[in-house]
N, C-alpha and C. Protein backbone atom coordinates (compact mmCIF):
# COMPACT_ATOMS: atom_id res chain seq x y z
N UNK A 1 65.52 98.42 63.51
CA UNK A 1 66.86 98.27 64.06
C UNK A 1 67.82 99.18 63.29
N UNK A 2 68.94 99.97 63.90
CA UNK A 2 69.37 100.21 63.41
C UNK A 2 70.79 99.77 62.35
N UNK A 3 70.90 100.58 61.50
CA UNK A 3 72.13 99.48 60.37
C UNK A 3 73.10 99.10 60.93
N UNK A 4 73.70 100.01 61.93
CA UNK A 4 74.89 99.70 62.95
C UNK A 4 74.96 98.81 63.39
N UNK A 5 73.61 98.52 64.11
CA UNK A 5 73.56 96.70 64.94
C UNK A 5 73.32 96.25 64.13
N UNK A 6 72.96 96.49 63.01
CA UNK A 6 72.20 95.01 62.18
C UNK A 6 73.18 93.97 61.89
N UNK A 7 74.38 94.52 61.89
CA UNK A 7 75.81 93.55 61.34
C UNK A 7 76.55 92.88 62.89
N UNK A 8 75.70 93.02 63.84
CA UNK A 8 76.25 92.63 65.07
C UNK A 8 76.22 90.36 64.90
N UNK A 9 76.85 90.01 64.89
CA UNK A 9 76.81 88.61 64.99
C UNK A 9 77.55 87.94 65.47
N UNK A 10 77.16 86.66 65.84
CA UNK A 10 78.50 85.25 66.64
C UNK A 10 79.94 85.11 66.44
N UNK A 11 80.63 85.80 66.69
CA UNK A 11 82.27 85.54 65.98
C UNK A 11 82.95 84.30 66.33
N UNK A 12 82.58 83.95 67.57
CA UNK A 12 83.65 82.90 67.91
C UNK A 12 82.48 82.10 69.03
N UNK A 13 82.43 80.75 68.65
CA UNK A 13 81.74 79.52 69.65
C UNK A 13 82.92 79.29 70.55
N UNK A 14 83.26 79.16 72.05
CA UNK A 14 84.42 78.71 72.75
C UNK A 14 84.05 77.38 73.36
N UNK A 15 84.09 75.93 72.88
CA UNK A 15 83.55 74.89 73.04
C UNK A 15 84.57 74.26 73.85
N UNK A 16 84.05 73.90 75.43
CA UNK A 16 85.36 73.42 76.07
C UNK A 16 84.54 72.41 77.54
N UNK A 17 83.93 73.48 77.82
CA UNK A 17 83.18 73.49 79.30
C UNK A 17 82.23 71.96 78.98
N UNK A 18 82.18 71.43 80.36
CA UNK A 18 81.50 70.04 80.16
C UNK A 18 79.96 70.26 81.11
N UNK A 19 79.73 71.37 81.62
CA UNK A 19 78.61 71.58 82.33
C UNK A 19 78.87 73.31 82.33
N UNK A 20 77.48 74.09 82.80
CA UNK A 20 77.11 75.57 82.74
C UNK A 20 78.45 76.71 82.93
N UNK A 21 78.57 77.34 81.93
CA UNK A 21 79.11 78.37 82.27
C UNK A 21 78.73 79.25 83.26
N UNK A 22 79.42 79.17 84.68
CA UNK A 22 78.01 80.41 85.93
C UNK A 22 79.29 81.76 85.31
N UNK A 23 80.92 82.39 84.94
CA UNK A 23 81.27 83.60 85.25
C UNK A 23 82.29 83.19 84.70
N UNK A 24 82.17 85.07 84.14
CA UNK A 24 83.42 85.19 82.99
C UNK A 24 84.16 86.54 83.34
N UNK A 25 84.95 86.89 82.77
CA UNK A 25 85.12 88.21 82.44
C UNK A 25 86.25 88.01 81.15
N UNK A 26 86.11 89.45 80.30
CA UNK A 26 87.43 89.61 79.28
C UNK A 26 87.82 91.04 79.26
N UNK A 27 89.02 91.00 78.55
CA UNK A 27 89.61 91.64 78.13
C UNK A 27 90.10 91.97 76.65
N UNK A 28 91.22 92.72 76.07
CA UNK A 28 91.53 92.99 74.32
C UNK A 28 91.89 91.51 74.26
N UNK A 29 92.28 90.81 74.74
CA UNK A 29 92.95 89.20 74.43
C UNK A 29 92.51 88.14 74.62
N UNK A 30 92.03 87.96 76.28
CA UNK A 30 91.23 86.76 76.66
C UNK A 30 89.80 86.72 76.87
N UNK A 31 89.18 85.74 77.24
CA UNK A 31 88.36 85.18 78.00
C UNK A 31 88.61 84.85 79.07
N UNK A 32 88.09 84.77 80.47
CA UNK A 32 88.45 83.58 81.47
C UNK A 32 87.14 83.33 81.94
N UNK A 33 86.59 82.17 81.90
CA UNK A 33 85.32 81.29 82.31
C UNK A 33 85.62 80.41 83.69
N UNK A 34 84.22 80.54 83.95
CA UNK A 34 84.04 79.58 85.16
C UNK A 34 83.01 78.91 85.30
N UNK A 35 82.88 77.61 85.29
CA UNK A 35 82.21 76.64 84.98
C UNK A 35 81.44 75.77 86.22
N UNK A 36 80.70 74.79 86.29
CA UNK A 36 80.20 73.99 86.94
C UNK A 36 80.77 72.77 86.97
N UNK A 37 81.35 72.53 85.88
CA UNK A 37 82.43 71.74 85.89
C UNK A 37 83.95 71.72 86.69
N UNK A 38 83.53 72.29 87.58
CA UNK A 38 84.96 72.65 88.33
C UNK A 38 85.76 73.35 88.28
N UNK A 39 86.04 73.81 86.68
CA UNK A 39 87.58 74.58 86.10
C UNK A 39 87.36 75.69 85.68
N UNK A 40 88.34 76.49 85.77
CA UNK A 40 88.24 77.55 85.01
C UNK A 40 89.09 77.42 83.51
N UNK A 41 88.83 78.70 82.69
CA UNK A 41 89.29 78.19 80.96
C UNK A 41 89.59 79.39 81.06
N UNK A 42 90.92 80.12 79.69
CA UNK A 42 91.37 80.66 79.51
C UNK A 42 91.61 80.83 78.04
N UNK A 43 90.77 81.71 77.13
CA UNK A 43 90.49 81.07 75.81
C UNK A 43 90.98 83.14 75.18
N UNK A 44 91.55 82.07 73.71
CA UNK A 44 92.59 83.63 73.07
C UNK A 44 91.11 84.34 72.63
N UNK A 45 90.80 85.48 72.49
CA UNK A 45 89.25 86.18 71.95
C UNK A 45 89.80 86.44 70.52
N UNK A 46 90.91 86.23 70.10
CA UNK A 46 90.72 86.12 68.11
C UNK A 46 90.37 84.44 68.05
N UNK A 47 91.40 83.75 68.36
CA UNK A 47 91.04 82.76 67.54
C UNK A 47 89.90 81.42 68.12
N UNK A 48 89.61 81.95 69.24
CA UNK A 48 88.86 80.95 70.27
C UNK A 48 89.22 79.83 70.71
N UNK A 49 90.66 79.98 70.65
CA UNK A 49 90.99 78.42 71.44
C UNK A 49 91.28 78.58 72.86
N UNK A 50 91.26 77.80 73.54
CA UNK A 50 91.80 77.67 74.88
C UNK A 50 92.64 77.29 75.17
N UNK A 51 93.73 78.51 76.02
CA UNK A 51 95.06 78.20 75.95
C UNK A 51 95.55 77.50 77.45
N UNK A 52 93.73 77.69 78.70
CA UNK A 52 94.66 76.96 79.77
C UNK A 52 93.47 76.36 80.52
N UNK A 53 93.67 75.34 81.02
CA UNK A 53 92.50 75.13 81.76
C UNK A 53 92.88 74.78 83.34
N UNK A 54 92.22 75.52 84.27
CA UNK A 54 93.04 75.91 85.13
C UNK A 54 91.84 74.63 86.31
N UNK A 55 92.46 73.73 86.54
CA UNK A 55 92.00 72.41 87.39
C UNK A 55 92.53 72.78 88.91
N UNK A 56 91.45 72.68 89.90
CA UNK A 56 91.87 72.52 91.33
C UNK A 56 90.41 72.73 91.90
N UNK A 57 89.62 73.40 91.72
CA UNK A 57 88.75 73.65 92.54
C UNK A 57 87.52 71.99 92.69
N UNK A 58 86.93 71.66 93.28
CA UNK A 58 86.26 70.25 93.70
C UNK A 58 84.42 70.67 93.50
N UNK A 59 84.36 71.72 92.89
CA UNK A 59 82.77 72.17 92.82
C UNK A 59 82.80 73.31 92.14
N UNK A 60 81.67 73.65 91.45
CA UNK A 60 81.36 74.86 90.54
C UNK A 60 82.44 75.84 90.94
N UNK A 61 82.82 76.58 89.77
CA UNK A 61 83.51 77.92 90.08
C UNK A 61 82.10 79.15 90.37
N UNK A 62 82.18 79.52 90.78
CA UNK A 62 80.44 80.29 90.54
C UNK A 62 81.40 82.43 90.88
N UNK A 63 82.65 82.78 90.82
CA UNK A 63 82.65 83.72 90.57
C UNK A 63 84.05 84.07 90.14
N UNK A 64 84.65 85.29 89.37
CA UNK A 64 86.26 85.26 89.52
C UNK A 64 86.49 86.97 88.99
N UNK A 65 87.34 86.80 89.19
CA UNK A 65 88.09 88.02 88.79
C UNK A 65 89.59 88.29 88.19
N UNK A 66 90.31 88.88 86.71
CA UNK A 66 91.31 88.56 86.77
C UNK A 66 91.98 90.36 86.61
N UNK A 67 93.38 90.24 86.86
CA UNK A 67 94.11 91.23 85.75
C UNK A 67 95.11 90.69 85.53
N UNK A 68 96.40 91.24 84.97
CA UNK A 68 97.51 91.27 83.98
C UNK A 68 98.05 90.08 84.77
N UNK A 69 98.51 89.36 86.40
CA UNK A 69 98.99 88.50 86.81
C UNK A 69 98.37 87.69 87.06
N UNK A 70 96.76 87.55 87.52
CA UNK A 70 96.83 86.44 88.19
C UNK A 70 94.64 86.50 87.75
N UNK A 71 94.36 85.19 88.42
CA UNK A 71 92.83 85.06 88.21
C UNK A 71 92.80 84.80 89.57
N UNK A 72 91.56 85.32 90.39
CA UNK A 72 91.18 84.63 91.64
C UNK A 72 89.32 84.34 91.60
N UNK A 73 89.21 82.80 92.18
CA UNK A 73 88.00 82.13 91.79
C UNK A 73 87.20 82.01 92.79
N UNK A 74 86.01 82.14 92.88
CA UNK A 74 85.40 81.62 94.09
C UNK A 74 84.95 80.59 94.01
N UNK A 75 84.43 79.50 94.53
CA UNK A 75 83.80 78.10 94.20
C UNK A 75 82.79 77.88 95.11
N UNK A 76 81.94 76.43 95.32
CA UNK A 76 80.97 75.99 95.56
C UNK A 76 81.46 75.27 96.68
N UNK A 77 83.05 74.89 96.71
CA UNK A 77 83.49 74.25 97.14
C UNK A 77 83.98 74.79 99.04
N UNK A 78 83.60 76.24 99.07
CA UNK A 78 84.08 76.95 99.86
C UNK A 78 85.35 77.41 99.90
N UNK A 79 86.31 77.66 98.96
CA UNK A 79 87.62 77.59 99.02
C UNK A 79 87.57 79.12 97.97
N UNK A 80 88.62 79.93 98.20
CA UNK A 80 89.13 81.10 96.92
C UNK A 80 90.40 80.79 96.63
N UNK A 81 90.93 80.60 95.08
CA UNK A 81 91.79 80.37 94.47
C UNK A 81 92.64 81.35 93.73
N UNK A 82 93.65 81.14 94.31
CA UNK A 82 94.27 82.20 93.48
C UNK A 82 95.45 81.54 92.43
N UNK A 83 95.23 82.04 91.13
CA UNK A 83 96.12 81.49 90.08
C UNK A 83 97.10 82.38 89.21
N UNK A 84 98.07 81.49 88.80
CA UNK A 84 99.14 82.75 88.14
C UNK A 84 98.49 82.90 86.62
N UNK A 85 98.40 83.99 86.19
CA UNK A 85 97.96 83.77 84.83
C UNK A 85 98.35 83.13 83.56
N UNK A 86 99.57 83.12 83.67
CA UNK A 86 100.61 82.78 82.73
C UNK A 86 100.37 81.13 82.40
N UNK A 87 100.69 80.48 83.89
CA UNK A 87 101.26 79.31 84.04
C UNK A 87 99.55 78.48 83.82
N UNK A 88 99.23 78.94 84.66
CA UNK A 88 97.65 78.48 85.14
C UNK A 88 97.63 77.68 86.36
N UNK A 89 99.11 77.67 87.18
CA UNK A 89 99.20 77.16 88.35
C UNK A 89 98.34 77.67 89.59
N UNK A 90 97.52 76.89 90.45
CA UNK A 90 97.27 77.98 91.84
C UNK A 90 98.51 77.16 92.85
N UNK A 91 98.52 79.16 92.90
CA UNK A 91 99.48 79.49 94.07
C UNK A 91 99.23 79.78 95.79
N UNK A 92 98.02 79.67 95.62
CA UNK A 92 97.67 79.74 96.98
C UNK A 92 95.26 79.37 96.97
N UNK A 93 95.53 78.75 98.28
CA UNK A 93 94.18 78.25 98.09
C UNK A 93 93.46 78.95 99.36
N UNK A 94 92.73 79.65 99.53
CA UNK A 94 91.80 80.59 100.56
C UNK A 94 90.84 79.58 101.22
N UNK A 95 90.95 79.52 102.90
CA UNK A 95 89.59 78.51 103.41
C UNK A 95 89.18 78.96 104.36
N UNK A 96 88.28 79.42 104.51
CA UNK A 96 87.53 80.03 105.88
C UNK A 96 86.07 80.54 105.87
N UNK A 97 85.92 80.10 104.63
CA UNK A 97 84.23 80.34 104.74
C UNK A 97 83.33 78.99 104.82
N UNK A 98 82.30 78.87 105.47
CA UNK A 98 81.93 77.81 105.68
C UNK A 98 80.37 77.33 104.56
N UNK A 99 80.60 78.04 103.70
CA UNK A 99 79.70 77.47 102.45
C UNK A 99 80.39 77.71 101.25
N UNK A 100 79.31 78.29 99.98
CA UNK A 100 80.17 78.41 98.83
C UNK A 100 80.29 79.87 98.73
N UNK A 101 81.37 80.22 97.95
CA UNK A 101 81.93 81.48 97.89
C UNK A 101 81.38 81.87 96.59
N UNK A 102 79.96 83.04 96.64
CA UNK A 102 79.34 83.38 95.90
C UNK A 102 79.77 84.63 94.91
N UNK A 103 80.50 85.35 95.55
CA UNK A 103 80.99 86.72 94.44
C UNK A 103 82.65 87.36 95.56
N UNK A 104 83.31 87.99 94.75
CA UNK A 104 84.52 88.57 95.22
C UNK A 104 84.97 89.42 94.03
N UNK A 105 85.82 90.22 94.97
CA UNK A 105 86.73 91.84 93.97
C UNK A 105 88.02 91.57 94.65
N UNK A 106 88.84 91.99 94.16
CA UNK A 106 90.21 92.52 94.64
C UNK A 106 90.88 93.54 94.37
N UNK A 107 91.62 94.08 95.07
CA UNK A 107 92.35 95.30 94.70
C UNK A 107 93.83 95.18 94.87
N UNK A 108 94.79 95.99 94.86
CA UNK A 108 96.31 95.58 94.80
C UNK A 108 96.76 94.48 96.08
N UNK A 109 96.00 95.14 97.50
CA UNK A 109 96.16 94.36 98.39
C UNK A 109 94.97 93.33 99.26
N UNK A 110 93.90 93.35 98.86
CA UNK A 110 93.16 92.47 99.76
C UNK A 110 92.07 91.74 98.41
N UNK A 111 91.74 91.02 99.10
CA UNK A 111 90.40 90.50 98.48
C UNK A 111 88.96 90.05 99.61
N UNK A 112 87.67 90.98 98.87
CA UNK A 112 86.59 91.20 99.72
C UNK A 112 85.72 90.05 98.80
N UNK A 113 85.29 88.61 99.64
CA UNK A 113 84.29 88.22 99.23
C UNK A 113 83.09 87.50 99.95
N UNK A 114 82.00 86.85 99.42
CA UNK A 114 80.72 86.94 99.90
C UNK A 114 80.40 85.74 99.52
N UNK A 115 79.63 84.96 100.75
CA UNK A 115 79.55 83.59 100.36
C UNK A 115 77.73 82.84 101.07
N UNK A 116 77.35 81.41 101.00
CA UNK A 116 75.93 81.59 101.12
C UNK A 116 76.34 81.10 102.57
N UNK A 117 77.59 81.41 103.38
CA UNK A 117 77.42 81.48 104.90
C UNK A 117 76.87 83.03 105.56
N UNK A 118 76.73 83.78 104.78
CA UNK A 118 76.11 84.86 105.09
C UNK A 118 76.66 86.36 105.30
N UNK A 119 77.97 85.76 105.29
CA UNK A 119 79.24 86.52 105.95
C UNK A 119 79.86 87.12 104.87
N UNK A 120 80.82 88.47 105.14
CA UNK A 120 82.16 89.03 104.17
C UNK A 120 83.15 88.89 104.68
N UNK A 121 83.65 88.38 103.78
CA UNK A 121 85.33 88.16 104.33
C UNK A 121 86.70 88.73 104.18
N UNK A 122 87.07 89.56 104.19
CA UNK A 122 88.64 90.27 104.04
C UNK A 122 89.56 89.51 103.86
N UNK A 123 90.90 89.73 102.59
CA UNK A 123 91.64 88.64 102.59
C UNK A 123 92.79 89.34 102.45
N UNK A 124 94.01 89.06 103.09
CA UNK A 124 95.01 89.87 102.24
C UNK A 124 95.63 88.87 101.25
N UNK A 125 96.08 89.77 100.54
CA UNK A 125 96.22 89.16 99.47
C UNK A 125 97.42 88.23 98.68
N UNK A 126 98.18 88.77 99.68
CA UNK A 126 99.37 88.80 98.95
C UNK A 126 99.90 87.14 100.15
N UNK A 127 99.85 86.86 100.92
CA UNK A 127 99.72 85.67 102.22
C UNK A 127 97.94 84.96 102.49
N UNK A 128 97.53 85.20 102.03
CA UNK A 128 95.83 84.61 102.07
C UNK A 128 95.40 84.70 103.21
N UNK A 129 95.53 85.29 104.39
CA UNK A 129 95.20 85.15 105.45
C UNK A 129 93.86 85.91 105.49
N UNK A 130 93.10 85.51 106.19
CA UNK A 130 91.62 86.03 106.43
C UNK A 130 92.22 87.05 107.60
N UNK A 131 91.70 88.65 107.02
CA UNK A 131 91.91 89.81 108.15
C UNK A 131 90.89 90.07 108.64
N UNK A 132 89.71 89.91 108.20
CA UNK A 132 88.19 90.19 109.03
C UNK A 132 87.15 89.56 108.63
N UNK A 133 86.13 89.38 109.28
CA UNK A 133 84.90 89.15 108.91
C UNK A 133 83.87 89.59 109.65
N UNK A 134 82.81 89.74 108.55
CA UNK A 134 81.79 91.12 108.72
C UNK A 134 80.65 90.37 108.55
N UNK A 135 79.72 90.04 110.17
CA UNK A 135 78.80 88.59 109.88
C UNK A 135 77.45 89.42 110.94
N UNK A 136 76.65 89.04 110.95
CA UNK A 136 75.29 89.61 111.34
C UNK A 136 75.51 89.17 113.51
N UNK A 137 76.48 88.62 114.20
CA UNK A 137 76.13 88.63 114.83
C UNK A 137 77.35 89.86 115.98
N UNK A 138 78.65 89.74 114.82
CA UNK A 138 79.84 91.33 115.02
C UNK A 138 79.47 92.34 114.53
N UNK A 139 79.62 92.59 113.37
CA UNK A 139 79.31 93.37 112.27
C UNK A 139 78.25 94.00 111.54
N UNK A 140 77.40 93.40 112.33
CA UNK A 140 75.92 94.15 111.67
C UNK A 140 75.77 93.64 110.20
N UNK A 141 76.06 92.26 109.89
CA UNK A 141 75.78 91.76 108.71
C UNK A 141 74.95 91.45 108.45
N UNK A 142 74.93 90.80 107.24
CA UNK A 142 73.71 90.69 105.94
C UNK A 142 73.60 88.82 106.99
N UNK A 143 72.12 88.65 107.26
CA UNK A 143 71.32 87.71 107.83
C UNK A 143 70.60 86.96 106.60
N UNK A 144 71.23 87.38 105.10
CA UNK A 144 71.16 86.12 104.05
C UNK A 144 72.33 85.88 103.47
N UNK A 145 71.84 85.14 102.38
CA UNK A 145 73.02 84.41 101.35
C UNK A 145 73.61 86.20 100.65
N UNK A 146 74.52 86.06 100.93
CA UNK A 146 75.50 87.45 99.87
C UNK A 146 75.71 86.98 98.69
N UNK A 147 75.16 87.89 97.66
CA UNK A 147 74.75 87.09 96.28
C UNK A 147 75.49 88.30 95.57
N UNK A 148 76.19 89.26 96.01
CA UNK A 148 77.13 90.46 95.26
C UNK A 148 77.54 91.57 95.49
N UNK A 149 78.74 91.89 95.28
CA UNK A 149 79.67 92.66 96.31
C UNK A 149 80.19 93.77 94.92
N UNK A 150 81.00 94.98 95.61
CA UNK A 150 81.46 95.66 94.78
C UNK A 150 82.29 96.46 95.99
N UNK A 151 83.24 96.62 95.09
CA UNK A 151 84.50 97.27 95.94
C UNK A 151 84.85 98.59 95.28
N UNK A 152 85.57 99.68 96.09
CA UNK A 152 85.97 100.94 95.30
C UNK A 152 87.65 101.45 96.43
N UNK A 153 88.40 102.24 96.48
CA UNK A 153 89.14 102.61 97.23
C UNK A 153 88.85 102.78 98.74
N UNK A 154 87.54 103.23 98.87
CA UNK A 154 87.08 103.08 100.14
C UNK A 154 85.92 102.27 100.80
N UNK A 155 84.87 102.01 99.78
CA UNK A 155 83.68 101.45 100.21
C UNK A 155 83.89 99.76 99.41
N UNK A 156 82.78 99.35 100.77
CA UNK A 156 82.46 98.10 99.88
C UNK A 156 80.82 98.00 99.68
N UNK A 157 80.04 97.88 98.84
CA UNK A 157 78.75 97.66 98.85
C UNK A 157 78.72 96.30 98.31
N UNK A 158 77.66 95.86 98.88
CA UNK A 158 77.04 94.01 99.33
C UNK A 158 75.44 94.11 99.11
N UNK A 159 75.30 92.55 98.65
CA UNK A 159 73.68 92.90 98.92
C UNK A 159 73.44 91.36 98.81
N UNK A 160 72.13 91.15 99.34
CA UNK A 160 72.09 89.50 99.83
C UNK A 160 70.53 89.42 99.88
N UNK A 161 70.16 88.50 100.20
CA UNK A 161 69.03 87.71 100.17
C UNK A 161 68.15 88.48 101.15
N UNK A 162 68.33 88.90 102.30
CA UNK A 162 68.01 89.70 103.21
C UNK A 162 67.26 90.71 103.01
N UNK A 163 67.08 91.24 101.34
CA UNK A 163 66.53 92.33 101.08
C UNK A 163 67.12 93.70 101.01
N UNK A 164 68.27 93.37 101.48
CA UNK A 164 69.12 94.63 101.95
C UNK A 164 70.28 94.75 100.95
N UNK A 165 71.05 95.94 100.87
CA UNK A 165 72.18 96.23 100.14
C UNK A 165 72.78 96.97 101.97
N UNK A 166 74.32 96.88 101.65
CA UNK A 166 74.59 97.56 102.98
C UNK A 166 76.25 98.12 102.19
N UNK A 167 76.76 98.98 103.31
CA UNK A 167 77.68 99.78 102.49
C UNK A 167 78.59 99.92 103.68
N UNK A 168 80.17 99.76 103.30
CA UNK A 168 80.88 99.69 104.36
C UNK A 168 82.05 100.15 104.11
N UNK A 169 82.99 100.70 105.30
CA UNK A 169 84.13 101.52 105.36
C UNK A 169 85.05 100.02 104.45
N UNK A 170 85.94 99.93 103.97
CA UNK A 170 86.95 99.26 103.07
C UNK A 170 88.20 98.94 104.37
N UNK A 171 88.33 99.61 104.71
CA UNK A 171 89.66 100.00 105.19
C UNK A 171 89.12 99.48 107.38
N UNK A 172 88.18 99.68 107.92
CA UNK A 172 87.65 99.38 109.23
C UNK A 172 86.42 98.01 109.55
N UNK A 173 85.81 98.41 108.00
CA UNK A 173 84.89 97.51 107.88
C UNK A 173 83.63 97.99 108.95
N UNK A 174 83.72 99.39 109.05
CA UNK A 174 82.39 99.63 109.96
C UNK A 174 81.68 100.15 108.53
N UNK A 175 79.99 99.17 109.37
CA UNK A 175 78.86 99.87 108.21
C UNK A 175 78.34 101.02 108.46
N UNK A 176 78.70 101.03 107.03
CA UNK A 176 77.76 103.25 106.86
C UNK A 176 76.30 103.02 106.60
N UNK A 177 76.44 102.43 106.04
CA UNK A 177 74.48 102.65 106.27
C UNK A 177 73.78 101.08 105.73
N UNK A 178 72.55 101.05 105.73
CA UNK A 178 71.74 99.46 105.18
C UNK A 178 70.59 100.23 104.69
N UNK A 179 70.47 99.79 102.99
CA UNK A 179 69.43 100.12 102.37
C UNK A 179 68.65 99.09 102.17
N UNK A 180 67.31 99.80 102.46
CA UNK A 180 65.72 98.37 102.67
C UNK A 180 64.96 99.39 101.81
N UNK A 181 64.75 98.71 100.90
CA UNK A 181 63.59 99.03 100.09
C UNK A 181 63.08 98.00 99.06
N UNK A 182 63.77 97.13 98.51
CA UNK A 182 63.56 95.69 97.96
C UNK A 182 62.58 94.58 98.76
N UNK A 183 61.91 94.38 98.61
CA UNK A 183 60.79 93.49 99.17
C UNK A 183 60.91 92.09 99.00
N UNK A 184 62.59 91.83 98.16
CA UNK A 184 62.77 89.89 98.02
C UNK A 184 64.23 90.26 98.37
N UNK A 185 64.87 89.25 97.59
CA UNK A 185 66.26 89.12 97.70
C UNK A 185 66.78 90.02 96.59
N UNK A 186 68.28 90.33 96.80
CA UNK A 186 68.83 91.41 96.25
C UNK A 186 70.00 90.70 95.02
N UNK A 187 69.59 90.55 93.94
CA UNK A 187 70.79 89.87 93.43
C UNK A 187 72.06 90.28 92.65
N UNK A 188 71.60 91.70 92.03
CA UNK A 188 72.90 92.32 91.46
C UNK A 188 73.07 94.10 91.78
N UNK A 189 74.09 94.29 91.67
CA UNK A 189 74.22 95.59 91.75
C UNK A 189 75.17 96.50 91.14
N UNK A 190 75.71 97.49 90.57
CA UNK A 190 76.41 97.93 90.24
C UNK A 190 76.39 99.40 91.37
N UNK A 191 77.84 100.22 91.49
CA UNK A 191 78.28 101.64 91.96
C UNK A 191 78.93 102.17 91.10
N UNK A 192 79.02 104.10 91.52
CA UNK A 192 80.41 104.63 91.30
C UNK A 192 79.95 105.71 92.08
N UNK A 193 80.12 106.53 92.15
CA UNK A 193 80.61 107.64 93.10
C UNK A 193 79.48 108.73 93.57
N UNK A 194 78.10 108.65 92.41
CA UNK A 194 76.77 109.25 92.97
C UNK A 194 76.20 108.45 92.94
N UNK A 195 75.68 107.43 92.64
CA UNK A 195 75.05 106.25 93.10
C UNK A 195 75.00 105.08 93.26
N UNK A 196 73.61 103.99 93.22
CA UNK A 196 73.98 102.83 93.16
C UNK A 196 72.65 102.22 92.81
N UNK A 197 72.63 101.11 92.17
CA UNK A 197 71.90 100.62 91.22
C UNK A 197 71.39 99.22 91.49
N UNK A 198 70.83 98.42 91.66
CA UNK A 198 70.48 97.29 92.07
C UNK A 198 69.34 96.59 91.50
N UNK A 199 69.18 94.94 91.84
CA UNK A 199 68.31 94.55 91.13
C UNK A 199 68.10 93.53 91.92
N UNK A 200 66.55 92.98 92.13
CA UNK A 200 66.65 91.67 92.33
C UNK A 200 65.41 90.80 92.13
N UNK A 201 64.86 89.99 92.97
CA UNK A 201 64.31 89.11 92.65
C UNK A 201 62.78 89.72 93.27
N UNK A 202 62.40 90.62 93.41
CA UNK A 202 61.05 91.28 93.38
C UNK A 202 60.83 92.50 91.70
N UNK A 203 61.82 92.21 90.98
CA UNK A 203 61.42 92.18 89.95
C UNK A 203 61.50 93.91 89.24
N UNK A 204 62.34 94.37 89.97
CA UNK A 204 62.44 95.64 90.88
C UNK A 204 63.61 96.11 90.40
N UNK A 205 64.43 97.33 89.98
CA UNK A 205 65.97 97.86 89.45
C UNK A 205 65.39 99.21 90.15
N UNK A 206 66.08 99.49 91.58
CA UNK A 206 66.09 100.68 92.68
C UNK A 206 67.66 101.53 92.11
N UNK A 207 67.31 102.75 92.03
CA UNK A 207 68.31 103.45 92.16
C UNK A 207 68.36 104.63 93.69
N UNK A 208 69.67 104.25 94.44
CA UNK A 208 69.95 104.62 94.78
C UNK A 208 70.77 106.10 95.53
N UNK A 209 70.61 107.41 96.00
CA UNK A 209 71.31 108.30 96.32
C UNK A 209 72.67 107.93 96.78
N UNK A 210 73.69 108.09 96.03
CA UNK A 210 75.09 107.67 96.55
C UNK A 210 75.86 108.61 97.24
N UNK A 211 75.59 110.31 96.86
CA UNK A 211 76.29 111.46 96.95
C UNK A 211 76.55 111.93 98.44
N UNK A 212 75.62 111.47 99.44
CA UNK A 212 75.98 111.73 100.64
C UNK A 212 76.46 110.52 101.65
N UNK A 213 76.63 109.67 101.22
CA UNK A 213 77.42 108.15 102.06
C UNK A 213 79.16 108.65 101.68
C-alpha cells in the first residue's frame, strides 16, 4: 500500500438513523442521508452532528439530491419531496407515480425521475407539476423497474431492469437510441460527453460509445 493511503481512516461516526442508510450525497460542509427510516438527516462533515432531520416522507427515502437551496427526495412512498435547506421544511410534495420513486436529478428548472412503475417522469420544478411521462406504452419506455437516471443539458440516460440503458432528448423527451447488451438488469451508470459506463446485475461494467448520440 502506498504511504499516502496508509493514513486514510474513520474521522467521523454520524449516529442518528434508526434503520439502513439507502442515499447520501456531500459537500465542503454537509452530509445529507436518506434512510429507511423515513427521514432524511443533515449532519455538519467537521463535527458530525446533525443539524436537521427532515420528517415527512411515510416510507424509505431510497434517493435525493441537494444544492445550495434546497434537497429533493425520492421515497418508497411514491411521493418526491422537495425541502428548503436551511429550514428543513418541505415546501412542496410531488405525486404521480404509482410505485416507489427509485432515483432522480434536477437541474435549475425541472426534475427527471424514475420509479419501480416503470416510467420517467418530468417535473417542473419550480410549481411540481408533472410535464411528461416517458412509459413503454407512449414513449418507447423502459418495460422494467428504472433503477438510475442521469441528466446533462440535453440528454437524459436511464437504465432499468429491462436490460436496457436508453438515452433521450431532455428538452422533447424523444428517444435517441436503446442500448442492449447487458444480459440482466441494469443497475448503475455513470455519463459525460464521450461516453457511458454502466453496471449491473450480470456482473458485467459495459462501456459505452457516447461520441456519436
Amino acid at each position: 500500500m502506498h504511504s499516502r493511503w496508509s493514513s486514510i481512516a474513520c474521522r467521523k461516526t454520524m449516529i442518528g438513523h434508526q434503520q439502513t442508510v439507502r442515499c447520501l450525497q456531500v459537500d465542503d460542509e454537509k452530509v445529507v442521508s436518506g434512510s429507511y427510516d423515513h427521514t432524511l438527516k443533515v449532519w455538519d462533515i467537521r463535527s458530525g452532528d446533525c443539524r436537521l432531520t427532515l420528517r415527512g416522507h411515510t416510507a424509505a427515502v431510497l434517493c435525493l439530491q441537494f444544492d445550495e437551496n434546497k434537497i429533493i427526495s425520492g421515497s418508497a412512498d411514491k411521493t418526491i419531496k422537495i425541502w428548503n435547506l436551511t429550514t428543513g421544511m418541505c415546501v412542496m410534495s410531488l405525486e404521480g407515480h404509482h410505485d416507489a420513486v427509485t432515483c432522480l436529478q434536477f437541474d435549475s428548472n425541472k426534475i427527471v425521475s424514475g420509479s419501480l412503475d416503470c416510467n420517467i417522469k418530468f417535473w417542473d420544478i419550480h410549481v411540481g407539476d408533472c410535464t411528461s411521462t416517458l412509459d413503454w406504452a407512449h414513449g418507447e419506455g423502459h418495460t422494467g423497474v428504472v433503477r438510475c437516471l442521469q441528466i446533462d443539458r440535453w440528454r437524459v440516460v436511464s437504465a432499468a431492469d429491462d436490460k436496457t440503458l436508453k438515452v433521450w432528448n431532455i428538452e422533447t423527451g424523444e428517444r435517441l437510441v436503446s442500448l442492449r447488451n447487458h444480459t440482466d438488469g441494469v443497475t448503475c451508470l455513470q455519463f459525460n460527453d464521450s461516453k457511458i459506463v454502466s453496471g449491473s446485475y450480470d456482473r458485467t461494467v459495459k462501456l459505452w460509445d457516447f461520441s456519436s448520440v
